[in-house]
Structures are given as C-alpha cells and as structure tokens.
C-alpha atoms as a PDB file:
ATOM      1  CA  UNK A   1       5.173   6.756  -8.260  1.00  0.00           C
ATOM      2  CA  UNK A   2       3.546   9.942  -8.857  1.00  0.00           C
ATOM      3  CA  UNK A   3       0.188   9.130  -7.126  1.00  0.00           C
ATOM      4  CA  UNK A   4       2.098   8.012  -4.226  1.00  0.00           C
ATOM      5  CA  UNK A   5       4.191  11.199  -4.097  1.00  0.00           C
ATOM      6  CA  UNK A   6       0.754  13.551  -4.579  1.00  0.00           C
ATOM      7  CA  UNK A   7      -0.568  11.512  -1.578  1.00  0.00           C
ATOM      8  CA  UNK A   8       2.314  12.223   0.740  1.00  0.00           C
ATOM      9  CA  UNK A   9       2.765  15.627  -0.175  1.00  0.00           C
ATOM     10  CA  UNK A  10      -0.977  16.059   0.764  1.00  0.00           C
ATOM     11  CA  UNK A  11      -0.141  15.523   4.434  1.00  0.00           C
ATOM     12  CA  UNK A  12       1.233  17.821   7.147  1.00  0.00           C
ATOM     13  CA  UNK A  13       3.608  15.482   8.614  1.00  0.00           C
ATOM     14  CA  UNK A  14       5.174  12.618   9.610  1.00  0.00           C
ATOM     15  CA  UNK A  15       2.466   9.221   9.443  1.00  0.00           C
ATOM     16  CA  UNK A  16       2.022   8.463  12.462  1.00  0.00           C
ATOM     17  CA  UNK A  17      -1.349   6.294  11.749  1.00  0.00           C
ATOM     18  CA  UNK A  18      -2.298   4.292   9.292  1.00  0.00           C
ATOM     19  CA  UNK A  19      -3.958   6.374   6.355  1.00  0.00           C
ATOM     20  CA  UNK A  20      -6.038   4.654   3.986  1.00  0.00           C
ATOM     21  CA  UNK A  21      -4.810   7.344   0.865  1.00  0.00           C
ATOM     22  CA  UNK A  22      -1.764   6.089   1.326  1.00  0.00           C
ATOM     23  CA  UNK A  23      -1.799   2.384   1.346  1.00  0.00           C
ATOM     24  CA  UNK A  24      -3.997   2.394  -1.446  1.00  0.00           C
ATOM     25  CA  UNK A  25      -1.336   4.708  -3.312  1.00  0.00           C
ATOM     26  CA  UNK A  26       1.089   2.160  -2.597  1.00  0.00           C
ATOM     27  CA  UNK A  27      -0.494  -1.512  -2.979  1.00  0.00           C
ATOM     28  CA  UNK A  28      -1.760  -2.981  -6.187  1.00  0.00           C
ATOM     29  CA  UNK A  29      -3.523  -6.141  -5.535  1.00  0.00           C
ATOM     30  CA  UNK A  30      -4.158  -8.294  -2.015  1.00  0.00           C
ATOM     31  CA  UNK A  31      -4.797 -11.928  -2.789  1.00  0.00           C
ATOM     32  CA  UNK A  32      -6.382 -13.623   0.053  1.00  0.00           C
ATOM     33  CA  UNK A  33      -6.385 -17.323  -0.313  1.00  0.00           C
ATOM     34  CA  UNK A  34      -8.370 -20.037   0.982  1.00  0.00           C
ATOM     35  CA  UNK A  35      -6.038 -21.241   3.288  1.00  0.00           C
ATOM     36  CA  UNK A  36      -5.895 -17.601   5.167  1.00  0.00           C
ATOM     37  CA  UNK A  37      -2.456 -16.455   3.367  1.00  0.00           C
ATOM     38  CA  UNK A  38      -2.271 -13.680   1.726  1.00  0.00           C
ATOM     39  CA  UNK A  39       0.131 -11.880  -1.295  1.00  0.00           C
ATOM     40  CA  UNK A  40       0.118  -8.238  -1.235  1.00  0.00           C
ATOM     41  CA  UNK A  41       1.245  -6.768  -4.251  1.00  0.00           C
ATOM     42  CA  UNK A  42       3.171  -3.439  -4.060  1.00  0.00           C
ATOM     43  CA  UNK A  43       2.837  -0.334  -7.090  1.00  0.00           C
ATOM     44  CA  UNK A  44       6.812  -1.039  -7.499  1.00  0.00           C
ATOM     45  CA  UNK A  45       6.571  -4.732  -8.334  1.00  0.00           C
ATOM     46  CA  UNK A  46       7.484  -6.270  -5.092  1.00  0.00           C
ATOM     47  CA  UNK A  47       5.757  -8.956  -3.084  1.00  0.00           C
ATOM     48  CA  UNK A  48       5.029  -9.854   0.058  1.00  0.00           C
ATOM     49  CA  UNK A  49       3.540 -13.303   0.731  1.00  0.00           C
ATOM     50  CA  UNK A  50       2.245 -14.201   4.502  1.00  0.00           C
END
C-alpha cells in the first residue's frame, strides 16, 4: 500500500492516461493462459479472471 501511495503522490493530478508506475504499483502477477484468458492479480489480494 505504501508503494502505491508514493506512486500517486508523485503525480500532479488526476490520471487521466494510463501510467505504467502505477499499474505496476498496483498488480502483482498476470497469468496468461493458453487458452487466451487471463488472471490478474491485484497488491490487495483480489482477482480478476477474464
């Protein structure tokens, strides 16, 4: 939580694009299968499969 609050307080303002600092501050782990799903794994425990 502190890396991701360090990153945000880094910029000026509102995201309005996608910024690589912080998505990597926030994910953990992106599991691409075979089958073209993937499972991204968030810094806070949660998951999102698609």
């Amino acid at each position: 939580m502190k890396k991701i609050l360090l990153t945000l307080k880094k910029t000026d303002s509102v995201l309005e694009t996608f910024d690589e600092s912080v998505w990597n501050a926030v994910l953990e782990n992106l599991t691409v299968f075979h089958d073209g799903s993937l499972v991204f794994l968030f810094r806070d425990g949660t998951e999102i499969k698609v």
